[in-house]
N, C-alpha and C. Protein backbone atom coordinates (compact mmCIF):
# COMPACT_ATOMS: atom_id res chain seq x y z
N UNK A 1 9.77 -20.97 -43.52
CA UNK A 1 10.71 -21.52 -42.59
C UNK A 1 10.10 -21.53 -41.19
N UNK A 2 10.24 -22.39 -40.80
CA UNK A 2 9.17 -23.11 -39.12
C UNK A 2 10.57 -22.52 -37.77
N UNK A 3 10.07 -22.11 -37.32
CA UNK A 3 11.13 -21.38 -36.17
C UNK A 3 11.12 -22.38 -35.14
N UNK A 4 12.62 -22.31 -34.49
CA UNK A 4 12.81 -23.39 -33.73
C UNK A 4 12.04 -23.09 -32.17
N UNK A 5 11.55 -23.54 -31.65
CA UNK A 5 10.37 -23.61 -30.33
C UNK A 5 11.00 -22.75 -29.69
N UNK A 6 10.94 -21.62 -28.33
CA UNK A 6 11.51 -21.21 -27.18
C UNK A 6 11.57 -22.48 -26.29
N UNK A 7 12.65 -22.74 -25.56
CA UNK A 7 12.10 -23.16 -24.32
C UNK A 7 12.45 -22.80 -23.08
N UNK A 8 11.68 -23.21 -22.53
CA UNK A 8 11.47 -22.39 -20.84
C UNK A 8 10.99 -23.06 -19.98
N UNK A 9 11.31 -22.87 -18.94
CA UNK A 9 11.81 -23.67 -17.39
C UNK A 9 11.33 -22.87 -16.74
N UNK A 10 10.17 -23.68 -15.67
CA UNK A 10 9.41 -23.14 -14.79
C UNK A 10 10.79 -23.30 -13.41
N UNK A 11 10.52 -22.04 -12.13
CA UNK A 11 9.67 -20.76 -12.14
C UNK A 11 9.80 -19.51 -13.75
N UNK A 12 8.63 -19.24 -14.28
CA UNK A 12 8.75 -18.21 -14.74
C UNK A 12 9.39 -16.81 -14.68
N UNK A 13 9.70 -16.04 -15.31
CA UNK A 13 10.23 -14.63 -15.00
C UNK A 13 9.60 -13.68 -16.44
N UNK A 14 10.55 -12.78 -16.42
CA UNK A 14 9.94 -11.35 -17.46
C UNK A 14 10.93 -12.50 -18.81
N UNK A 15 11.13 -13.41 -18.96
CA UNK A 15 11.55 -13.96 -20.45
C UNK A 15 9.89 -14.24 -21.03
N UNK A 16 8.77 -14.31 -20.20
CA UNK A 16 7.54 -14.81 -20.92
C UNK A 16 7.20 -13.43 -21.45
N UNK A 17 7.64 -11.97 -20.88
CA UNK A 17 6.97 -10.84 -21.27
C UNK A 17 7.91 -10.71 -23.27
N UNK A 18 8.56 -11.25 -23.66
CA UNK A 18 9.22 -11.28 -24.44
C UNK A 18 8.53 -12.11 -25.84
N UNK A 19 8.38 -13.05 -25.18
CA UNK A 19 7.21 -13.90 -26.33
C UNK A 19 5.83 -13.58 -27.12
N UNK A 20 6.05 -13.84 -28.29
CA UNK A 20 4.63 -13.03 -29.41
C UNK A 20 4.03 -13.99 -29.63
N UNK A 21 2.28 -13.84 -29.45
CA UNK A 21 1.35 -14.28 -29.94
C UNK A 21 1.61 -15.30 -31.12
N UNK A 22 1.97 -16.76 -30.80
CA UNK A 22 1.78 -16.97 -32.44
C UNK A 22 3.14 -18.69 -32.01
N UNK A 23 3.89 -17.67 -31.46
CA UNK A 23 5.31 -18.59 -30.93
C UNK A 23 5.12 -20.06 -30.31
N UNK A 24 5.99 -20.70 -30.64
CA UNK A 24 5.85 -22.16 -30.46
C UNK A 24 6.75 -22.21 -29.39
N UNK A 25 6.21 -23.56 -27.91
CA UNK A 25 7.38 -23.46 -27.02
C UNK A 25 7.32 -24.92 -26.17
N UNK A 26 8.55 -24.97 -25.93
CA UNK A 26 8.68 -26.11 -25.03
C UNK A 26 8.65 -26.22 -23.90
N UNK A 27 7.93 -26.36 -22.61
CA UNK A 27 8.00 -25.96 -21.61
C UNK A 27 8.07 -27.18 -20.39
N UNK A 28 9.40 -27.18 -19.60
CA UNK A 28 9.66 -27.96 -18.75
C UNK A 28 9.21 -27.36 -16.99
N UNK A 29 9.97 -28.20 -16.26
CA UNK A 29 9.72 -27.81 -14.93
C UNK A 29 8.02 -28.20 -14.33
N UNK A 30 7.94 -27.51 -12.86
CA UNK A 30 6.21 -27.90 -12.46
C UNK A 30 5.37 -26.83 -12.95
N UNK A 31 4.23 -27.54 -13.52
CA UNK A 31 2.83 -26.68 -13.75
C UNK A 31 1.94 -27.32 -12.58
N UNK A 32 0.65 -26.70 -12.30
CA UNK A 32 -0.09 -26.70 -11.52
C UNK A 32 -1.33 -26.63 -12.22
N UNK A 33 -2.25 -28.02 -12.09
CA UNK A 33 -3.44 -27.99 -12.65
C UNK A 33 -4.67 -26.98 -11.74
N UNK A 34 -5.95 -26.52 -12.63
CA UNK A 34 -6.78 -26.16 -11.40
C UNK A 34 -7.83 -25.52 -12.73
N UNK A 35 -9.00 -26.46 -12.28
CA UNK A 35 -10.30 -25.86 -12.87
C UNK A 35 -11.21 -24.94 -11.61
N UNK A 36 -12.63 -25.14 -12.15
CA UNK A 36 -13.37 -23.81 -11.36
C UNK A 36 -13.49 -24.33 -9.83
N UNK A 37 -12.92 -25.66 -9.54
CA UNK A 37 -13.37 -25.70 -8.25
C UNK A 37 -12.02 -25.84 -7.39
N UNK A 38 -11.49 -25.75 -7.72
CA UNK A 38 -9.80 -25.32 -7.40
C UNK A 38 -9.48 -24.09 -7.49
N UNK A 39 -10.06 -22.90 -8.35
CA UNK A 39 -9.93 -21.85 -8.21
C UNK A 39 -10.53 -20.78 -7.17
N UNK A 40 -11.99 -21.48 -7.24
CA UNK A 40 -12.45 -21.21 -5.76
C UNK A 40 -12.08 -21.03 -4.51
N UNK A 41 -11.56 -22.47 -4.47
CA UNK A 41 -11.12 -23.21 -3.30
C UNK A 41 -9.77 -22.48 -3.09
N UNK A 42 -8.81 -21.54 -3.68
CA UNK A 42 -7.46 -21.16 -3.72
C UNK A 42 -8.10 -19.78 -3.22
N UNK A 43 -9.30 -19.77 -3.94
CA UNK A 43 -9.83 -17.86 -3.96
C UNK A 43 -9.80 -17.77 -1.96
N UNK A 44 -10.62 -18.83 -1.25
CA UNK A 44 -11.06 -19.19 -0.24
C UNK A 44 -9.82 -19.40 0.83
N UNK A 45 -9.07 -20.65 0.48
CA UNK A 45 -8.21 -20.92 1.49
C UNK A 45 -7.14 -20.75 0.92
N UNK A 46 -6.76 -19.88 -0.14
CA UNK A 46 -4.93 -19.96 0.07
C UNK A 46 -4.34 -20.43 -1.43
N UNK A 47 -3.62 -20.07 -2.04
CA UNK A 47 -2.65 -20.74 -3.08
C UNK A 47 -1.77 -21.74 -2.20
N UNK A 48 -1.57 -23.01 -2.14
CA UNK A 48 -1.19 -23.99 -1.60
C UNK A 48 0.36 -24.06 -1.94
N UNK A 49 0.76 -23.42 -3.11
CA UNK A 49 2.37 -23.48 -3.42
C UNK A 49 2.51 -21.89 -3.72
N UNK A 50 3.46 -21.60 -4.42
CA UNK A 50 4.56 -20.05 -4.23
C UNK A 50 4.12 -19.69 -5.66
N UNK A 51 3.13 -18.78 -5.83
CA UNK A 51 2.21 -18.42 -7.35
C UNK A 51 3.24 -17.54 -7.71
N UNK A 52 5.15 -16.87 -7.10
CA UNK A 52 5.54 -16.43 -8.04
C UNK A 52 6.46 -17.31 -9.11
N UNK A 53 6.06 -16.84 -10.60
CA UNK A 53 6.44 -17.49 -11.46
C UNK A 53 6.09 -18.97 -12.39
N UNK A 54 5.15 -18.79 -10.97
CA UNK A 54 4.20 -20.17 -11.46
C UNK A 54 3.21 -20.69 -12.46
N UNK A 55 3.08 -21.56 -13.24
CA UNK A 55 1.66 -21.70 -14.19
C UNK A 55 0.92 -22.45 -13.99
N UNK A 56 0.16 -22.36 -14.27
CA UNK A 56 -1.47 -22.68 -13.63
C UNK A 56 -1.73 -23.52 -15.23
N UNK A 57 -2.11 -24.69 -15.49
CA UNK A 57 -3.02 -25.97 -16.18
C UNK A 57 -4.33 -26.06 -16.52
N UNK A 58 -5.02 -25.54 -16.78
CA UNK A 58 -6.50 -25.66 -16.58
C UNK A 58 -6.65 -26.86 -17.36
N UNK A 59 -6.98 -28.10 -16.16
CA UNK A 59 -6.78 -29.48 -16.44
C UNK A 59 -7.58 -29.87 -15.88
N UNK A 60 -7.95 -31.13 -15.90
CA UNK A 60 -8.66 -32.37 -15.00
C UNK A 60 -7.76 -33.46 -15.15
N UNK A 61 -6.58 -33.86 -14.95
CA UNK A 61 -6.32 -35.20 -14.89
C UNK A 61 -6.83 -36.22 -14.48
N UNK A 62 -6.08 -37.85 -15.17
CA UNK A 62 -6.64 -38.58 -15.08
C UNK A 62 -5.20 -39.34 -14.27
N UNK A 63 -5.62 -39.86 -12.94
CA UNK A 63 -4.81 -40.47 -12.50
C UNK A 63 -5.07 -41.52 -11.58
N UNK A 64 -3.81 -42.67 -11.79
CA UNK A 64 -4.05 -43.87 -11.46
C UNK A 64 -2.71 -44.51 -11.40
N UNK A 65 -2.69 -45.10 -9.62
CA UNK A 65 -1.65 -45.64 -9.00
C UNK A 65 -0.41 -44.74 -9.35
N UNK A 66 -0.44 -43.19 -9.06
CA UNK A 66 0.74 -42.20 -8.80
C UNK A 66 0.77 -42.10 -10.09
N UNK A 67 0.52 -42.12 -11.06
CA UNK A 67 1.17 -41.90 -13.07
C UNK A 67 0.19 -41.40 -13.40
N UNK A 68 0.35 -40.15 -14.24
CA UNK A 68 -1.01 -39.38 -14.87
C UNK A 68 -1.38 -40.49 -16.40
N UNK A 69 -2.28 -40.71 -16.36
CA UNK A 69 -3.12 -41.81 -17.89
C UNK A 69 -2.91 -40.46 -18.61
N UNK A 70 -3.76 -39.49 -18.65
CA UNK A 70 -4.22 -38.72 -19.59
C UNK A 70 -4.73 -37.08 -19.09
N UNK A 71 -4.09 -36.06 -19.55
CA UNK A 71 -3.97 -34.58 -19.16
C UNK A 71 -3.90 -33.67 -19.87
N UNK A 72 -5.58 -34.29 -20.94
CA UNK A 72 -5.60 -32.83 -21.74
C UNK A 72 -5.93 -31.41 -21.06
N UNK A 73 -5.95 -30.40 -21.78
CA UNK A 73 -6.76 -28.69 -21.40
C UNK A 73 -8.17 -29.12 -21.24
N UNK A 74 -8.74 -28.77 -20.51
CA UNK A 74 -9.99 -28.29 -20.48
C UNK A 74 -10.77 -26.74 -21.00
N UNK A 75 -11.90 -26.10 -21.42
CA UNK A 75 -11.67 -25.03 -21.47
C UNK A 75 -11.77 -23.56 -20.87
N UNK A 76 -10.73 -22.55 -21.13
CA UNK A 76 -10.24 -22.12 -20.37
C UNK A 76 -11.02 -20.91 -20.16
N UNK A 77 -11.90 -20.45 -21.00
CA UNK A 77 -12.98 -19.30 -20.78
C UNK A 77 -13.94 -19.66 -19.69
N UNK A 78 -14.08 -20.79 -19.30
CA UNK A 78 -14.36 -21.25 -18.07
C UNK A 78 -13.81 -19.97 -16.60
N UNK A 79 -12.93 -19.89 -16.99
CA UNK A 79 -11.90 -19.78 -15.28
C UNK A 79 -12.17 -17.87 -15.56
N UNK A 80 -12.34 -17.23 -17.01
CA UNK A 80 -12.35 -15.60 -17.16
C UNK A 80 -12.14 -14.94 -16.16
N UNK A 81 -13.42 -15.03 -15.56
CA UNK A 81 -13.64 -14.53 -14.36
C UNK A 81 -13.28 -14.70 -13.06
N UNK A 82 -12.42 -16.02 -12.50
CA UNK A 82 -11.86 -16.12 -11.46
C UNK A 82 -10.32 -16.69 -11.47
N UNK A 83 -9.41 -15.96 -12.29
CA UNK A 83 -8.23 -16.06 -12.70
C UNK A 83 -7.07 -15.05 -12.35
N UNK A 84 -8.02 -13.78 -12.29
CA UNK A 84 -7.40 -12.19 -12.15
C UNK A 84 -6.46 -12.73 -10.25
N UNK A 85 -6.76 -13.32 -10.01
CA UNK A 85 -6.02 -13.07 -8.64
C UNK A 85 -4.91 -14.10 -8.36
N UNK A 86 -4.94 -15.12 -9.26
CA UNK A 86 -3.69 -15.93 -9.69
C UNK A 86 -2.39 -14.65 -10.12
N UNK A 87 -3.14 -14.69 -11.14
CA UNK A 87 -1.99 -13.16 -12.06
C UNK A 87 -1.65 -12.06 -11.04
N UNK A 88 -2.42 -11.48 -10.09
CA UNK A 88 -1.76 -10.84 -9.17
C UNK A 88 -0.91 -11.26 -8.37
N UNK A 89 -0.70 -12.54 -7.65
CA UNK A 89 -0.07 -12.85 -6.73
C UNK A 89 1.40 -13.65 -7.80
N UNK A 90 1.38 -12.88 -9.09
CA UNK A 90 2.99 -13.88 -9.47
C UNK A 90 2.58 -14.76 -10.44
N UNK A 91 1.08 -15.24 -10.56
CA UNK A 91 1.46 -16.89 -11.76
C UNK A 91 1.80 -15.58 -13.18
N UNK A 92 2.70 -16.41 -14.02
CA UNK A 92 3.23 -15.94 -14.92
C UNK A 92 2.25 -16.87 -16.47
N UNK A 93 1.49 -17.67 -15.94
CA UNK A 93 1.31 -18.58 -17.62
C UNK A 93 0.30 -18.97 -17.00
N UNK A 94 -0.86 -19.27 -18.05
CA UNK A 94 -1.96 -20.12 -17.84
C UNK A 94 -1.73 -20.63 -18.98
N UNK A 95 -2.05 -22.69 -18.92
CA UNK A 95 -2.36 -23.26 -20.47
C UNK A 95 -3.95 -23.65 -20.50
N UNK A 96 -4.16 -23.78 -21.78
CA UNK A 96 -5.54 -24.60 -21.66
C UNK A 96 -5.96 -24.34 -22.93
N UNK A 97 -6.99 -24.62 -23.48
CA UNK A 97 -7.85 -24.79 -24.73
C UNK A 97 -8.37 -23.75 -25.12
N UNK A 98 -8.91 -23.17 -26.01
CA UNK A 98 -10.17 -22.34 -27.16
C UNK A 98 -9.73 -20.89 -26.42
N UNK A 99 -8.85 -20.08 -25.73
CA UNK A 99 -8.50 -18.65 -25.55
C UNK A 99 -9.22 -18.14 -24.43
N UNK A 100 -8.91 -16.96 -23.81
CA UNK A 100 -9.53 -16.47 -23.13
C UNK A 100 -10.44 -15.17 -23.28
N UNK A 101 -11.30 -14.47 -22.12
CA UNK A 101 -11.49 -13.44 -22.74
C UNK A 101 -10.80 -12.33 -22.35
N UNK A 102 -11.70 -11.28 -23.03
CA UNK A 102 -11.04 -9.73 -22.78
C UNK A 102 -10.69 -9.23 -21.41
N UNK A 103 -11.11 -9.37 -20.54
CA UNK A 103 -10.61 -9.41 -19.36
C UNK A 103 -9.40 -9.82 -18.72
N UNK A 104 -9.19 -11.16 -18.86
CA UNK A 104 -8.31 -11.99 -18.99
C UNK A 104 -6.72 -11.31 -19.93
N UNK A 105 -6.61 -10.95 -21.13
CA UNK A 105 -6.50 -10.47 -21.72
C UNK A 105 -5.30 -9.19 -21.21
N UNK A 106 -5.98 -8.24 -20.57
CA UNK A 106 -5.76 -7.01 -20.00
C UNK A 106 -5.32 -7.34 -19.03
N UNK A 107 -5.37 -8.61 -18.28
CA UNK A 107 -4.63 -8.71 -16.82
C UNK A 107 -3.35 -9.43 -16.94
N UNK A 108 -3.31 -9.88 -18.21
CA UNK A 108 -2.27 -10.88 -18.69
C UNK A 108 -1.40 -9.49 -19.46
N UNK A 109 -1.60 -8.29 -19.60
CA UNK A 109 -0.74 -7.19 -19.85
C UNK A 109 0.65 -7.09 -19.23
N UNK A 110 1.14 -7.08 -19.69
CA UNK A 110 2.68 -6.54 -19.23
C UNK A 110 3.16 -7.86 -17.85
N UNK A 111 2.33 -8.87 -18.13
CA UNK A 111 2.40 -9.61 -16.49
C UNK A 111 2.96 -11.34 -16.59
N UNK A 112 2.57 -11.35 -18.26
CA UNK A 112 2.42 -13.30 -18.04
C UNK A 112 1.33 -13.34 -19.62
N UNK A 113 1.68 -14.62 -19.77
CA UNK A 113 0.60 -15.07 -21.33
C UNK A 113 -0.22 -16.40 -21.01
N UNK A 114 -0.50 -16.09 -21.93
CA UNK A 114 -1.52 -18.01 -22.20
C UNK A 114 -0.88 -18.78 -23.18
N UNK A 115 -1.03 -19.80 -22.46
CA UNK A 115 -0.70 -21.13 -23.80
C UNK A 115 -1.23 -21.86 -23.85
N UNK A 116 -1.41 -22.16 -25.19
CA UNK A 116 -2.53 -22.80 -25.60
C UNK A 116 -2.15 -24.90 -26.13
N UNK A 117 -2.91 -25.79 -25.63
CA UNK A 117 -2.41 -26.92 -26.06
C UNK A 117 -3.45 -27.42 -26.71
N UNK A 118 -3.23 -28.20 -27.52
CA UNK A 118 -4.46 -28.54 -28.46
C UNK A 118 -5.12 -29.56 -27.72
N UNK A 119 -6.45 -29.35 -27.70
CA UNK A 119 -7.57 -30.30 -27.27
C UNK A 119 -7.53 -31.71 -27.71
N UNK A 120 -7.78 -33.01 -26.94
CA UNK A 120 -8.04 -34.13 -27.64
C UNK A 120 -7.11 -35.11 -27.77
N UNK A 121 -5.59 -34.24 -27.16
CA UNK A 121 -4.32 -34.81 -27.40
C UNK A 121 -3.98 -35.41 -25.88
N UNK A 122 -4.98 -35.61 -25.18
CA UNK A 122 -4.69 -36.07 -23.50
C UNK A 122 -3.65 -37.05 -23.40
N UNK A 123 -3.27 -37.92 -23.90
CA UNK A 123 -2.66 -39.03 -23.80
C UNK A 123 -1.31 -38.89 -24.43
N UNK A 124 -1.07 -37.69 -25.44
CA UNK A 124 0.47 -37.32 -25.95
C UNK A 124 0.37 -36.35 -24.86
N UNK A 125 -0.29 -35.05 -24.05
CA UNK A 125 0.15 -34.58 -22.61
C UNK A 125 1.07 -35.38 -22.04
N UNK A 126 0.29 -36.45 -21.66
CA UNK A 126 0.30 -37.23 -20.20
C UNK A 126 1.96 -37.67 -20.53
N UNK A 127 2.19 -38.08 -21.59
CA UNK A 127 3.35 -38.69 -21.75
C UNK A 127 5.07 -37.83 -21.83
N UNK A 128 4.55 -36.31 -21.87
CA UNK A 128 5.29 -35.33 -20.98
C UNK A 128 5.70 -34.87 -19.54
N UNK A 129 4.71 -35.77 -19.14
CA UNK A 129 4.27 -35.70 -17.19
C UNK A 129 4.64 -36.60 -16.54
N UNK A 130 5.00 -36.30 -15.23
CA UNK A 130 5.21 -36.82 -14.32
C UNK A 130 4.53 -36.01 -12.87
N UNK A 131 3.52 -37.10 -11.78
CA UNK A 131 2.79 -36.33 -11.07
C UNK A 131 3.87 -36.42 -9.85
N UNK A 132 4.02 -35.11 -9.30
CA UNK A 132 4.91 -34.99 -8.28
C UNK A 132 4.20 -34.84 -6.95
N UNK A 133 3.01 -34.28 -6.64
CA UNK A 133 1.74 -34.02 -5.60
C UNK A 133 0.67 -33.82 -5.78
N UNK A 134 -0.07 -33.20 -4.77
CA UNK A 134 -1.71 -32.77 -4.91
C UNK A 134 -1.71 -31.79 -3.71
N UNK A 135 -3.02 -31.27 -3.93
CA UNK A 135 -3.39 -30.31 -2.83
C UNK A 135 -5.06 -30.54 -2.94
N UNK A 136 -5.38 -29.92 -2.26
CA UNK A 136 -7.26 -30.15 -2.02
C UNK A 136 -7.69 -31.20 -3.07
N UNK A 137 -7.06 -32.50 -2.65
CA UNK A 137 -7.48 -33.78 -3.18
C UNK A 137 -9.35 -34.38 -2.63
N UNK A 138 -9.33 -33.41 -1.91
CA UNK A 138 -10.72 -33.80 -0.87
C UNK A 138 -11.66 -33.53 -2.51
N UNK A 139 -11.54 -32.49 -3.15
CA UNK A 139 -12.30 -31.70 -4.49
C UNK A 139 -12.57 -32.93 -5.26
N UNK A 140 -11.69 -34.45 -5.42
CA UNK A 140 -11.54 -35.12 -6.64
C UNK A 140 -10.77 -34.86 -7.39
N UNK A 141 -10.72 -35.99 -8.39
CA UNK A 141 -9.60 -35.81 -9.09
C UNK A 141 -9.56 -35.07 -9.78
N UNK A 142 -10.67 -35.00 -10.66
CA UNK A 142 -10.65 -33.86 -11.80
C UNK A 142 -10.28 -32.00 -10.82
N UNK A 143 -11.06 -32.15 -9.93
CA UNK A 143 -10.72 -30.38 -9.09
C UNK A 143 -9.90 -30.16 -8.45
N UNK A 144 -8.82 -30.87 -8.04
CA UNK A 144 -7.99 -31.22 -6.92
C UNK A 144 -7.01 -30.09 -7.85
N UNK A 145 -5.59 -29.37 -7.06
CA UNK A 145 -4.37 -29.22 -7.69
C UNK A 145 -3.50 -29.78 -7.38
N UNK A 146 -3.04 -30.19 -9.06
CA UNK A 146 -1.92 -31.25 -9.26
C UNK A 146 -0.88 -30.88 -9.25
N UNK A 147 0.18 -30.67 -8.79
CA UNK A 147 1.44 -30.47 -8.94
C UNK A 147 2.45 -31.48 -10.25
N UNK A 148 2.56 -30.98 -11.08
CA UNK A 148 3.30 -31.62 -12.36
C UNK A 148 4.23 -31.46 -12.99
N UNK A 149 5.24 -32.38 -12.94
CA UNK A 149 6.61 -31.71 -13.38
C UNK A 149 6.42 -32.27 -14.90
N UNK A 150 6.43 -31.29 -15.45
CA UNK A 150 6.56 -30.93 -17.67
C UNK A 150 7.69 -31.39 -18.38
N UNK A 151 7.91 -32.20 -19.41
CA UNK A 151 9.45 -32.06 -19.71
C UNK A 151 9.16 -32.37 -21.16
N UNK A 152 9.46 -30.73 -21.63
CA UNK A 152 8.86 -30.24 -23.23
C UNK A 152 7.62 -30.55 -23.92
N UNK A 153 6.75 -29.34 -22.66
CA UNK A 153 5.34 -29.68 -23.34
C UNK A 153 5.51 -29.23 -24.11
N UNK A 154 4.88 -29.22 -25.81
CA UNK A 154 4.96 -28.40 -26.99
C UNK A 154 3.28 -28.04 -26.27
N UNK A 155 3.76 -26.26 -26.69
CA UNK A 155 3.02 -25.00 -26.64
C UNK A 155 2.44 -23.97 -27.65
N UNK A 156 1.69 -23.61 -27.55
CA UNK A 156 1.59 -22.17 -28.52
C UNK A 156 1.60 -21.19 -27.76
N UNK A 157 2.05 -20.21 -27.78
CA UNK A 157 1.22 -18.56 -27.19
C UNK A 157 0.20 -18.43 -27.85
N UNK A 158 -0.87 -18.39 -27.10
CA UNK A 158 -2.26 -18.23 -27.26
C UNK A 158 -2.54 -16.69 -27.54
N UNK A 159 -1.91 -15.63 -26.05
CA UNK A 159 -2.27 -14.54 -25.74
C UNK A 159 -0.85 -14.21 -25.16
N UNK A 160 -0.27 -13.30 -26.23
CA UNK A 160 0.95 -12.59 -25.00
C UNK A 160 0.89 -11.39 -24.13
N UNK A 161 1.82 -10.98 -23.96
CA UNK A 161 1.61 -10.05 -22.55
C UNK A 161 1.95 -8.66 -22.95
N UNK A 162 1.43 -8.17 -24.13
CA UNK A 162 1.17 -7.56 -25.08
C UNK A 162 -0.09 -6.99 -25.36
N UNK A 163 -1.07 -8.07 -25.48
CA UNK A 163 -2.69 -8.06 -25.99
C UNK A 163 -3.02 -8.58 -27.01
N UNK A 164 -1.81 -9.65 -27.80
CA UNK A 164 -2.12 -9.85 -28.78
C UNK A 164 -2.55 -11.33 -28.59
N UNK A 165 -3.80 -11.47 -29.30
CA UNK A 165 -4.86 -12.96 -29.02
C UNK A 165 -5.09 -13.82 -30.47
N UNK A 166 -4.16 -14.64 -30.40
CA UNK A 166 -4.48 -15.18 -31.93
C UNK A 166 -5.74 -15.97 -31.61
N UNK A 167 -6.62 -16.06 -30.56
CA UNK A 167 -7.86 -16.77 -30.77
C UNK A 167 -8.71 -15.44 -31.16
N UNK A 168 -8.50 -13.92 -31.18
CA UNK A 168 -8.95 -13.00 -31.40
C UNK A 168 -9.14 -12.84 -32.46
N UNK A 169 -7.85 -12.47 -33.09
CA UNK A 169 -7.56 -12.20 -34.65
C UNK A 169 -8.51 -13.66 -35.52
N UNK A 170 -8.20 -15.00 -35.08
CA UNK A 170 -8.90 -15.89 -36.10
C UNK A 170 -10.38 -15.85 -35.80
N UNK A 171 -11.06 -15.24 -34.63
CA UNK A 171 -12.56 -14.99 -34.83
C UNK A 171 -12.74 -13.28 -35.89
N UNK A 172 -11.68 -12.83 -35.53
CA UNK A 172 -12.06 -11.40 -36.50
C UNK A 172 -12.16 -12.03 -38.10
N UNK A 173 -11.43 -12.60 -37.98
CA UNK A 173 -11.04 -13.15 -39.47
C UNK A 173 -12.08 -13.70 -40.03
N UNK A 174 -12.74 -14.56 -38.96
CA UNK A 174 -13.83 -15.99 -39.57
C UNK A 174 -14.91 -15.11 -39.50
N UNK A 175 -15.13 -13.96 -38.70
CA UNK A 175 -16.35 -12.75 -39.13
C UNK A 175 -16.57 -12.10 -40.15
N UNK A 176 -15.15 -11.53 -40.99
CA UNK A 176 -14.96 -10.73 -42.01
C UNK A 176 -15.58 -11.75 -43.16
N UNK A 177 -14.84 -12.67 -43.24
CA UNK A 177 -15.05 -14.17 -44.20
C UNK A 177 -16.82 -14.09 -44.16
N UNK A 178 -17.43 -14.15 -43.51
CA UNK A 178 -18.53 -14.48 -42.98
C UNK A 178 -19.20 -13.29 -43.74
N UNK A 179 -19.04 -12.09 -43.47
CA UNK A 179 -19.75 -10.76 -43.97
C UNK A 179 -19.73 -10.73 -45.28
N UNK A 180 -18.51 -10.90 -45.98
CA UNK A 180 -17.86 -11.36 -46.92
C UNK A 180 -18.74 -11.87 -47.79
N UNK A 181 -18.61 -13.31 -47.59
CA UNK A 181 -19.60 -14.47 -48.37
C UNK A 181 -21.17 -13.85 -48.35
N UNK A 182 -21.71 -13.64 -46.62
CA UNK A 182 -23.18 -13.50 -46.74
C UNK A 182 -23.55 -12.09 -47.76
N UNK A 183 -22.86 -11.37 -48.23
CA UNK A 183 -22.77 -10.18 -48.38
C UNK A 183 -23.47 -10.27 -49.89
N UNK A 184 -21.91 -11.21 -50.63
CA UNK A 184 -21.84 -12.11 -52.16
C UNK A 184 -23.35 -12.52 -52.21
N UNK A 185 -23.65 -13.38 -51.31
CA UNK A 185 -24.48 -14.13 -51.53
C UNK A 185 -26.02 -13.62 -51.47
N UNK A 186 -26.28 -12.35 -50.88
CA UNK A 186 -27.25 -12.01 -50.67
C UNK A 186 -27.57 -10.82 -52.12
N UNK A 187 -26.50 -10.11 -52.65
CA UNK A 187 -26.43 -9.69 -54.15
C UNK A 187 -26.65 -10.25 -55.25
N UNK A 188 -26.53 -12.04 -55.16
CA UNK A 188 -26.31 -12.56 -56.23
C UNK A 188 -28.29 -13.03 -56.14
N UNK A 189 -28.45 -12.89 -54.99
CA UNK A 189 -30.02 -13.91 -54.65
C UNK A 189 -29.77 -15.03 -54.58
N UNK A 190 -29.08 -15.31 -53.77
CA UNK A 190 -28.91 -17.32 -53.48
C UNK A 190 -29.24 -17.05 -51.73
């Protein structure tokens, strides 16, 4: 039996500390795109909007004459390392592609999760979106932050605010499998 989606309406609060690894969700209201040169640039001059409750996109949109074309994830082990200070100042959610790491992980404790959108699907995104602004548009389009109002992105929890990482568990898994087989296979002489 397929469980019916959460959904949730940005600003965020402690309803995301509630959600398990695994959960399907619909998520309306503004997200905020921002890859590594937007994260920088925020590290440098400032979060440009109110990071409490907020989620952060790790996106590049594609936009043309005010309407987003296309707004898949980019990926998000990219940002590991310069993410921790979003999560301090309030963002509650990061989305984006292939998981994060352990770091990431531990700061997303008791604070906010990841969600995960499937890669490749840019053009069923886009058609959830509507672009409402920008900020350090000087970056380009792809680095700039987008201000984007969502209306039922379908989601996964990637990583909840817990520790639990289903991009974790399916690499433990595809290791065991792996030891597994080479294991068979090295007994049998093949």
């Amino acid at each position: 039996m397929i469980k019916k989606p959460v959904v949730l309406k940005t600003p965020l609060g402690d309803e995301v500390l509630q959600l398990k690894a695994g959960d399907h969700l619909k998520l309306s209201g503004v997200v905020y795109t921002a890859r590594d040169e937007a994260h920088h640039r925020m590290m440098e001059k400032g979060i440009p909007f109110d990071p409490r409750g907020a989620v952060i996109y790790h996106c590049g949109p594609v936009i043309q004459d005010g309407r987003i074309i296309a707004a898949g994830p980019t990926t998000s082990a990219r940002m590991n390392e310069i993410s921790g200070f979003l999560l301090e100042k309030g963002v509650r959610a990061l989305i984006g592609k292939g998981g994060m790491g352990a770091t990431v992980r531990r700061q997303l404790d008791g604070r906010g999760v990841y969600l995960a959108f499937t890669g490749g699907c840019a053009a069923l995104a886009s058609s959830h979106m509507k672009l409402k602004g920008g900020y350090y548009e000087d970056l380009g389009m792809a680095e700039a932050v987008w201000a984007i109002e969502l209306d039922s992105l379908p989601l996964v929890v990637g990583i909840d605010a817990h520790g639990y990482d289903i991009f974790e568990a399916a690499r433990n898994h595809a290791e065991a499998a792996f030891r597994s087989y080479s294991s068979r296979q090295c007994r049998s002489g093949h």
